[in-house]
N, C-alpha and C. Protein backbone atom coordinates (compact mmCIF):
# COMPACT_ATOMS: atom_id res chain seq x y z
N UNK A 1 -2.90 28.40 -6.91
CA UNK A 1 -3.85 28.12 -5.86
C UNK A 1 -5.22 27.85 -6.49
N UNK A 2 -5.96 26.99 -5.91
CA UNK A 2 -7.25 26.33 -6.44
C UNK A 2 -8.35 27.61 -6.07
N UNK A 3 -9.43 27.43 -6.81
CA UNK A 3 -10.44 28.20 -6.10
C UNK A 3 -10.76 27.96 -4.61
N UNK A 4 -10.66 26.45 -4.20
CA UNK A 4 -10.96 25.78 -3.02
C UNK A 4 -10.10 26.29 -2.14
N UNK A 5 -8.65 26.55 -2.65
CA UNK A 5 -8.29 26.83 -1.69
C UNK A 5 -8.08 28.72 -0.97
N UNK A 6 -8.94 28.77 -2.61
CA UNK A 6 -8.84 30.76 -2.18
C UNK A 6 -9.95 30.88 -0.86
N UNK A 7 -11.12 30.24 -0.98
CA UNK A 7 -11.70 30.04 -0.18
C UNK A 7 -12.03 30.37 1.22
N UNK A 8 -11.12 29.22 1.44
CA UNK A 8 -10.83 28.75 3.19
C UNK A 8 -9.32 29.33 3.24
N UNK A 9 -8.54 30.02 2.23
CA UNK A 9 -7.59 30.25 2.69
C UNK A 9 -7.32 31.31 3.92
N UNK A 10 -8.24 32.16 4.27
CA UNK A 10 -8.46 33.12 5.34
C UNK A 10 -9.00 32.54 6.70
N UNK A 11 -9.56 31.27 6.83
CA UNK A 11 -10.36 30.46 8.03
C UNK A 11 -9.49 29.51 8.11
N UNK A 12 -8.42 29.95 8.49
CA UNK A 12 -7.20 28.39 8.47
C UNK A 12 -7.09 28.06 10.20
N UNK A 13 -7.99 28.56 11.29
CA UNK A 13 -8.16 27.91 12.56
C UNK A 13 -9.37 27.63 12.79
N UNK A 14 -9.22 25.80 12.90
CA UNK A 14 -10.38 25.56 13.31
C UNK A 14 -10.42 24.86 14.61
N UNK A 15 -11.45 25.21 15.51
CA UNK A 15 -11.11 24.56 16.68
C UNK A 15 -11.52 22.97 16.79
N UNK A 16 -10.26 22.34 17.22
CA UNK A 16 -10.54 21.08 17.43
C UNK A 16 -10.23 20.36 18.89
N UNK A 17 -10.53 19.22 19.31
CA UNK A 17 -10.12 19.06 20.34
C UNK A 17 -10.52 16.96 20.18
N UNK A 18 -9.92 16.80 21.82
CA UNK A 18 -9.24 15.37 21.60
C UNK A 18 -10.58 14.29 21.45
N UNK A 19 -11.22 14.91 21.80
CA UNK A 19 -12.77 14.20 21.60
C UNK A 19 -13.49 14.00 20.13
N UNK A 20 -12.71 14.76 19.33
CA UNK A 20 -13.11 14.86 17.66
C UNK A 20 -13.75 13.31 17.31
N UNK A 21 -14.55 12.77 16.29
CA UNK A 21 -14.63 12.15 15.97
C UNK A 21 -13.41 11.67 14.98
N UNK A 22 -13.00 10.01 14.80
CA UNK A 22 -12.12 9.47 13.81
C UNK A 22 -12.85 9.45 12.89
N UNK A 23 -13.59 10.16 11.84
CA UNK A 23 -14.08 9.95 10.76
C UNK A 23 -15.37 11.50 10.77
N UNK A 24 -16.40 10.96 11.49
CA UNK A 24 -17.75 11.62 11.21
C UNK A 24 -18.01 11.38 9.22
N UNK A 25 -18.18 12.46 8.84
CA UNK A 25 -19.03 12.22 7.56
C UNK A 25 -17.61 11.74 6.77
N UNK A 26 -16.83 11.17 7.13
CA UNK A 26 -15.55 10.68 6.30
C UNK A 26 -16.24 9.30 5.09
N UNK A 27 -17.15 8.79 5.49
CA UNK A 27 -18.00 7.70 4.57
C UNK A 27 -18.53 8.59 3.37
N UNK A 28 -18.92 9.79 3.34
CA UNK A 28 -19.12 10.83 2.01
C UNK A 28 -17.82 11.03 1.32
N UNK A 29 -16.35 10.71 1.93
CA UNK A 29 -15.41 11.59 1.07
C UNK A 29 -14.96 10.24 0.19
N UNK A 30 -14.65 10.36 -1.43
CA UNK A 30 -14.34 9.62 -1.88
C UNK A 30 -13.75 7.82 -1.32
N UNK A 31 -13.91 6.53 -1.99
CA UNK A 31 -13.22 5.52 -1.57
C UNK A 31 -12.06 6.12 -1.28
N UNK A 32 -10.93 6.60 -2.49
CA UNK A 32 -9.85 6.68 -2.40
C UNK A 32 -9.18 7.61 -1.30
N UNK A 33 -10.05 8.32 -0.98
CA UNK A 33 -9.29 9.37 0.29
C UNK A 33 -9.97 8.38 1.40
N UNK A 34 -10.69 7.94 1.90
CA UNK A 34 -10.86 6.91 2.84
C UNK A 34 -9.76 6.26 2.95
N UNK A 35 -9.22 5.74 1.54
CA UNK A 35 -8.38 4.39 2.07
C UNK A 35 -6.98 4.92 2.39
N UNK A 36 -6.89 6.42 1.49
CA UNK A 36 -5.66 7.50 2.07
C UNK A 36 -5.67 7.52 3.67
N UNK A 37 -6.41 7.94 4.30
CA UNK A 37 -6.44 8.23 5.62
C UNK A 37 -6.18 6.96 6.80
N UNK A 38 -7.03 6.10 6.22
CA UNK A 38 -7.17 4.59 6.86
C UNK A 38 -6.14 3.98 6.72
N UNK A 39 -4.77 3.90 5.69
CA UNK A 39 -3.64 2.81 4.90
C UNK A 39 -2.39 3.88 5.79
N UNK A 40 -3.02 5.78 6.12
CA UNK A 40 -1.54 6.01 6.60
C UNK A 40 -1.75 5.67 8.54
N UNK A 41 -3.12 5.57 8.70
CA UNK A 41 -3.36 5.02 10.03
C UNK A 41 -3.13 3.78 10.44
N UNK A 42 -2.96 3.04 9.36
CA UNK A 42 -2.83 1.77 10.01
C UNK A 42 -1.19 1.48 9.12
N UNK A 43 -0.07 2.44 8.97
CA UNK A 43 1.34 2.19 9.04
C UNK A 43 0.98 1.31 7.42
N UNK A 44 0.19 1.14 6.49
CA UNK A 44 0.34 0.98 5.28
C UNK A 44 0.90 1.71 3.95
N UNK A 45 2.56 2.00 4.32
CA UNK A 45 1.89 2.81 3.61
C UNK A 45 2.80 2.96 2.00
N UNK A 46 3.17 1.63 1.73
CA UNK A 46 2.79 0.63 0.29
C UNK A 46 1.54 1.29 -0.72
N UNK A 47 0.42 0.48 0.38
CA UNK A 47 -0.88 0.50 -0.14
C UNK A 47 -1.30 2.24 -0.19
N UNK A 48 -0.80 3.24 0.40
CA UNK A 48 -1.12 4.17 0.19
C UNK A 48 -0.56 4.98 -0.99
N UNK A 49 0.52 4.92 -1.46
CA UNK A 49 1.24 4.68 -2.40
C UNK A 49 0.86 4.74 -3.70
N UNK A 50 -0.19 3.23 -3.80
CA UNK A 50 -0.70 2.74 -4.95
C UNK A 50 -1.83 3.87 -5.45
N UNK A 51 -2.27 4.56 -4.34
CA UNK A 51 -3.77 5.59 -4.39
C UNK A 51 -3.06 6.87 -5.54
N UNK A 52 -1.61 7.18 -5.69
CA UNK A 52 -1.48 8.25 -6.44
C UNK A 52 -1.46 8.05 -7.88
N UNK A 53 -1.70 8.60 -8.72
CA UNK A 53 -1.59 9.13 -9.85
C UNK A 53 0.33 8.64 -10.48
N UNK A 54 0.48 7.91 -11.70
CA UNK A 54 2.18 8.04 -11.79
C UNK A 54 2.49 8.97 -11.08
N UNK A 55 2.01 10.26 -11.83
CA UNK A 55 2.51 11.97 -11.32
C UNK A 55 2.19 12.21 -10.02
N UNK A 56 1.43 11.97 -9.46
CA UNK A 56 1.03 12.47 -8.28
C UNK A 56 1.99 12.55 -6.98
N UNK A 57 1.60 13.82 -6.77
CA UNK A 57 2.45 14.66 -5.30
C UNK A 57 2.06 14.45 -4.26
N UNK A 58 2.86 14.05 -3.18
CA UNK A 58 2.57 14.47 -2.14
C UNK A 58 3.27 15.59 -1.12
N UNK A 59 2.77 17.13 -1.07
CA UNK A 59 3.17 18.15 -0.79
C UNK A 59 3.18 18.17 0.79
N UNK A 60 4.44 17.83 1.22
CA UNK A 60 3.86 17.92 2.62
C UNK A 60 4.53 19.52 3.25
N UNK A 61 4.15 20.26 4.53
CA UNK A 61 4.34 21.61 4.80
C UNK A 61 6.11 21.60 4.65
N UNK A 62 6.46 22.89 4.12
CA UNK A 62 8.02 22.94 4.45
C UNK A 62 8.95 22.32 3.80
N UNK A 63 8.29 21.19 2.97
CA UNK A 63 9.43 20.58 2.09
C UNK A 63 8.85 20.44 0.53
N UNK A 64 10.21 19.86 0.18
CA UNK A 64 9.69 19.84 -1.59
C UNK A 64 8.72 18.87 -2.19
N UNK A 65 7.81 18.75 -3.12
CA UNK A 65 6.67 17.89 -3.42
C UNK A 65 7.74 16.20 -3.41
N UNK A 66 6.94 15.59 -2.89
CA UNK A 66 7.49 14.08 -3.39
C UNK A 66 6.55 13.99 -4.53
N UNK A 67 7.36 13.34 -5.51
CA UNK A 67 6.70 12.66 -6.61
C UNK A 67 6.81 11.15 -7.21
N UNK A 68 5.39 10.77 -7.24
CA UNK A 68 5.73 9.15 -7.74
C UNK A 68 5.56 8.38 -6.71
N UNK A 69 4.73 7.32 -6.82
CA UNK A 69 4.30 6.18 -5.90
C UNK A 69 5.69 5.85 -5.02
N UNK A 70 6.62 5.52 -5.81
CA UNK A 70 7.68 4.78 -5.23
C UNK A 70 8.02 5.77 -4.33
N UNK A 71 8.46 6.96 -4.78
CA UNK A 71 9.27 8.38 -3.89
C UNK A 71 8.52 7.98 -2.70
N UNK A 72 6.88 8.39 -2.95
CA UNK A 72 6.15 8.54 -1.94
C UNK A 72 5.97 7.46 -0.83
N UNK A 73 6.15 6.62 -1.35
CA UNK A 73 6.37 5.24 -0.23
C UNK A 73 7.31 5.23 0.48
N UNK A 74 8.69 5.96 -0.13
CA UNK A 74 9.71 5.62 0.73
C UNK A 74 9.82 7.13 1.70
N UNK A 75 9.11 8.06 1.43
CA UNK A 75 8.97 9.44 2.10
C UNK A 75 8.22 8.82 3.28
N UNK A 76 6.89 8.33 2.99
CA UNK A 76 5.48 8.07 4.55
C UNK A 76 6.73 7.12 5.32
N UNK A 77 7.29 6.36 4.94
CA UNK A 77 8.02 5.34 5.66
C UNK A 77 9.37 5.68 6.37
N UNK A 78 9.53 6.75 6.10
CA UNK A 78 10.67 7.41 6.57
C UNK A 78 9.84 8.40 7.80
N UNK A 79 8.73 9.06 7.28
CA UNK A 79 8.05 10.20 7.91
C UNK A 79 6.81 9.79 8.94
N UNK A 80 6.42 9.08 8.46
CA UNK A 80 5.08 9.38 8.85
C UNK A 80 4.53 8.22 9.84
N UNK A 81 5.79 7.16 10.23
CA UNK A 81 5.49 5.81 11.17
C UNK A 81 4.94 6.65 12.62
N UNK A 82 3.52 6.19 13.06
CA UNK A 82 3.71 5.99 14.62
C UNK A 82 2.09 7.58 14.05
N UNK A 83 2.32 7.91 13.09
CA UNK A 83 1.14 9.13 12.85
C UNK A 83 -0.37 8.95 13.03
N UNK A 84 -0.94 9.71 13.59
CA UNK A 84 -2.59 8.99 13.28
C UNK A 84 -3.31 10.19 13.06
N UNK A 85 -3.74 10.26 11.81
CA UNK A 85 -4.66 11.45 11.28
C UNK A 85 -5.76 11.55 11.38
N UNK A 86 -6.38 12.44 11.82
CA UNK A 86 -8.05 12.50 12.25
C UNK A 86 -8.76 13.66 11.55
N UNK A 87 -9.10 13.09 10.57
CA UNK A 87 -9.88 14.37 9.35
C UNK A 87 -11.12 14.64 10.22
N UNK A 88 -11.79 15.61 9.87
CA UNK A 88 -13.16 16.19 10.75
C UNK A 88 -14.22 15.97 9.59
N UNK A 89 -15.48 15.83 10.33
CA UNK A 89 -16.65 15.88 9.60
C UNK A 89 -16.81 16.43 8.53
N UNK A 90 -16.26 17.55 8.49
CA UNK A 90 -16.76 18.85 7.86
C UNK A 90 -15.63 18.88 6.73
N UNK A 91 -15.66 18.98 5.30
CA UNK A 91 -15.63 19.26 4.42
C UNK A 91 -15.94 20.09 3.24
N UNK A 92 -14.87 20.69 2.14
CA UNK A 92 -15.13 21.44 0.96
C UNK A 92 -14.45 20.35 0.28
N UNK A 93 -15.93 20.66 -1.04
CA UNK A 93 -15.29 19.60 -2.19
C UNK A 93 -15.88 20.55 -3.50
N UNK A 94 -15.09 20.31 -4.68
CA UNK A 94 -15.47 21.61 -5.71
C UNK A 94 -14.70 20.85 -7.15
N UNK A 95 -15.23 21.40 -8.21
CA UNK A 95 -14.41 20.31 -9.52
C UNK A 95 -14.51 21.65 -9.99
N UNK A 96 -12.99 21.11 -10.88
CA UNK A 96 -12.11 22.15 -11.75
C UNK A 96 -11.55 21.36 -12.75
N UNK A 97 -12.44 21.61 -14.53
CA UNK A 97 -12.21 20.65 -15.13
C UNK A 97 -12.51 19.45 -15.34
N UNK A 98 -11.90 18.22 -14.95
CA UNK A 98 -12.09 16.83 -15.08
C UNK A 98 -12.09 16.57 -13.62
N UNK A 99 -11.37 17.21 -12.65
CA UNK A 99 -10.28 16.82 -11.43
C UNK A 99 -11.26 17.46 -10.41
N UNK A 100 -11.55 16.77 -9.24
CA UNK A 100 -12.11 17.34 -8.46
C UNK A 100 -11.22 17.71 -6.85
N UNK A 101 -11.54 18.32 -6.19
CA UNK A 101 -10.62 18.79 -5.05
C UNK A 101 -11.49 18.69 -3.69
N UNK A 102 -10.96 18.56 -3.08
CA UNK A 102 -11.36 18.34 -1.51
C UNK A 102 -10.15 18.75 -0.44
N UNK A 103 -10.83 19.83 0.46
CA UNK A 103 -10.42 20.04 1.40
C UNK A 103 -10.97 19.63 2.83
N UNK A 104 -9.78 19.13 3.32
CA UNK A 104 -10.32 18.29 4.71
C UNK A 104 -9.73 18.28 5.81
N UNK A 105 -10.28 19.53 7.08
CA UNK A 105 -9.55 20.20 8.06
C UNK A 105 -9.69 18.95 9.03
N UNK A 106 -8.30 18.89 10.11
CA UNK A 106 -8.53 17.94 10.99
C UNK A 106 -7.15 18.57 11.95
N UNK A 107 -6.58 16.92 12.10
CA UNK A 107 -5.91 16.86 13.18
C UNK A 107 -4.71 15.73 12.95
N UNK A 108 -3.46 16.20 13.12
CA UNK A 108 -2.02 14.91 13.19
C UNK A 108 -1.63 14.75 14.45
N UNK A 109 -1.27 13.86 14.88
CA UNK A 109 -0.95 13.44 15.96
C UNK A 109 0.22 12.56 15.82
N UNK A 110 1.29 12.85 16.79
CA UNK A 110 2.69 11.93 16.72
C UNK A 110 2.66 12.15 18.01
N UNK A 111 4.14 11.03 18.47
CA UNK A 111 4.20 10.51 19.48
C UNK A 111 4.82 11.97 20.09
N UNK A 112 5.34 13.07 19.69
CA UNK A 112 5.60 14.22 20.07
C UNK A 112 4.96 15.05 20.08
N UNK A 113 3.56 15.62 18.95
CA UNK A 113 2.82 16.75 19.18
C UNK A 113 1.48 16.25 18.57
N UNK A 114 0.69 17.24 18.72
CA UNK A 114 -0.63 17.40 17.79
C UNK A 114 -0.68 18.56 16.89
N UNK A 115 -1.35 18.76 15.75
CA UNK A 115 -1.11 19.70 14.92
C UNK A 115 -2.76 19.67 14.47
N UNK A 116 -3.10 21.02 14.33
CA UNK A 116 -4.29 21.17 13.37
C UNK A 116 -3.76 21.63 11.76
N UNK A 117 -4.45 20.82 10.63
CA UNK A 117 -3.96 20.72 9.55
C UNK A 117 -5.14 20.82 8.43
N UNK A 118 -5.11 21.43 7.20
CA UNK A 118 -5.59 21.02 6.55
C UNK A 118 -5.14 20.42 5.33
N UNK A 119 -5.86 18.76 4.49
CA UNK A 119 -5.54 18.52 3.67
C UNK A 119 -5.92 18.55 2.08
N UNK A 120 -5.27 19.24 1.24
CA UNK A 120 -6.15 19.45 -0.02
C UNK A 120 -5.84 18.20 -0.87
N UNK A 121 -6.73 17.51 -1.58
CA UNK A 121 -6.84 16.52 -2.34
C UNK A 121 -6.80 17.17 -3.79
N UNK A 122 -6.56 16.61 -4.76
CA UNK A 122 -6.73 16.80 -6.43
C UNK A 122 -7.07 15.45 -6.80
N UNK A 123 -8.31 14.88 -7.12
CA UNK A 123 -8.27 13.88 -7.61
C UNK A 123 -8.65 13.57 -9.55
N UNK A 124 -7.89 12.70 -9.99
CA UNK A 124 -8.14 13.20 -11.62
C UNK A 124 -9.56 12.07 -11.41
N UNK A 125 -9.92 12.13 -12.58
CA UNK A 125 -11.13 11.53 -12.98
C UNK A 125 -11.71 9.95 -12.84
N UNK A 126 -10.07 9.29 -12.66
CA UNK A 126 -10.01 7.46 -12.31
C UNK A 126 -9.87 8.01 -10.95
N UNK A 127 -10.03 8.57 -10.22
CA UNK A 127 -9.72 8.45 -8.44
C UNK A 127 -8.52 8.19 -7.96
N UNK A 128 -7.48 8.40 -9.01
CA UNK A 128 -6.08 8.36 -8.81
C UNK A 128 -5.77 9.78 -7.90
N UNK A 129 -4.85 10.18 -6.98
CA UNK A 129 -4.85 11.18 -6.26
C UNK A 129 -3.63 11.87 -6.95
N UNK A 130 -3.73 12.98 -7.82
CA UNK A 130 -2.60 13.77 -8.46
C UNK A 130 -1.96 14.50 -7.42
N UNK A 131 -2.14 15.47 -6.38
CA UNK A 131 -1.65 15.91 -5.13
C UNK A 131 -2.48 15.73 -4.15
N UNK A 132 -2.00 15.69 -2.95
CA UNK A 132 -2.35 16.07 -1.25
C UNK A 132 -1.08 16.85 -0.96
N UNK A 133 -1.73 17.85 -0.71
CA UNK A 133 -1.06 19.20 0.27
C UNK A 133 -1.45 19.47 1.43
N UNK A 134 -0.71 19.40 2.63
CA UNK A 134 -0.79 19.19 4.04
C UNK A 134 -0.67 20.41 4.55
N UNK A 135 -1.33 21.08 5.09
CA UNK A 135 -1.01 22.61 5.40
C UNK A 135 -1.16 22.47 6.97
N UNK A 136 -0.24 22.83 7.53
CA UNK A 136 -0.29 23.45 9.02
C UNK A 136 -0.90 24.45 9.29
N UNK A 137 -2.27 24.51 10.63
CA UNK A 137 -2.46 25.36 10.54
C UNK A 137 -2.56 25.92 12.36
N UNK A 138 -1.10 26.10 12.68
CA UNK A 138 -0.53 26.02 13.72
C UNK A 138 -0.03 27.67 13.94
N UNK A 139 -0.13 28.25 14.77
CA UNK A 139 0.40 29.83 15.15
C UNK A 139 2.01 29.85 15.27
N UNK A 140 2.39 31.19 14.72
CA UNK A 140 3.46 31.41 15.00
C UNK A 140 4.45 30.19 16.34
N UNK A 141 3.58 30.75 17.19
CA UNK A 141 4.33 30.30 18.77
C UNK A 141 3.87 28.74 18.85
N UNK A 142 3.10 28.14 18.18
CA UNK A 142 3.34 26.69 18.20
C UNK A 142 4.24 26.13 17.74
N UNK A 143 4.22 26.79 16.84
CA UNK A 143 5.53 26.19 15.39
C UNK A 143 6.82 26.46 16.27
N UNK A 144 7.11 27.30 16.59
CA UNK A 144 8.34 27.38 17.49
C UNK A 144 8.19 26.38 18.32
N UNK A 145 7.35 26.39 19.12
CA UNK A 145 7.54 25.16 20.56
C UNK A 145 7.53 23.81 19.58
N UNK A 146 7.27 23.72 18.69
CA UNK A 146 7.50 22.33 18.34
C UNK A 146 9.05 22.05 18.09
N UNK A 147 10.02 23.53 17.85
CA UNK A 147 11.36 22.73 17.47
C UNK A 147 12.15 22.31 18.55
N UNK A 148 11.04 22.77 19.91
CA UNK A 148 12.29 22.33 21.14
C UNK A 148 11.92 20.91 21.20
């Protein structure tokens, strides 16, 4: 676990609601997480793909890391059609090493539920994205009502 994420790991509800802004200070968070957020909103997600690192993970809640542009292309395209992610204003960003990290609480939305989430970034030093880890940050009794 990152320092970033020792952090905020205790403040994992944040209240959000349907009025959120699609962005707010999202023009401060790196190009490359912009075009992360923007390429899986607009069903790109090829071009989102290209944003990782060879190595780079994408950890999503509950399952095993995908690894590798290609994996990861064929994972969002299997997973993630019809999704629209709404990161919030408000941000933690912190460097460890070469690699800097960003955490960025928001909101998923599918044609079945809404979820409050946060996403942690690792970015190495070219702005290649080594992981995003998707954390749910949903109560007991949501998580249940979502499997009916």
């Amino acid at each position: 676990m990152t320092n970033l994420e020792t952090l905020t790991e205790s403040n994992s509800n944040f209240n959000l609601d349907n009025s959120m802004p699609e962005g707010g200070r999202q023009e401060e968070f790196p190009a490359t997480i912009q075009q992360y957020f923007n390429g899986l909103n607009e069903g790109q997600f090829e071009s989102v793909s290209c944003l990782f690192a060879p190595e780079g993970e994408l950890r999503p809640p509950f399952e095993e890391p995908v690894v590798g542009p290609e994996a990861i292309a064929a994972y969002l395209e299997a997973e993630a059609k019809g999704m629209k992610l709404y990161p919030r204003a408000e941000f933690q960003e912190g460097v460890e090493g070469e690699n800097r990290y960003f955490e960025i609480p928001g909101q998923v939305e599918t044609t079945v539920f809404k979820v409050n989430v946060s996403w942690f970034f690792v970015l190495n030093p070219e702005t290649e994205i080594l992981s995003v880890r998707v954390k749910l940050l949903a109560s007991l009794k949501e998580l249940v009502n979502f499997r009916r």
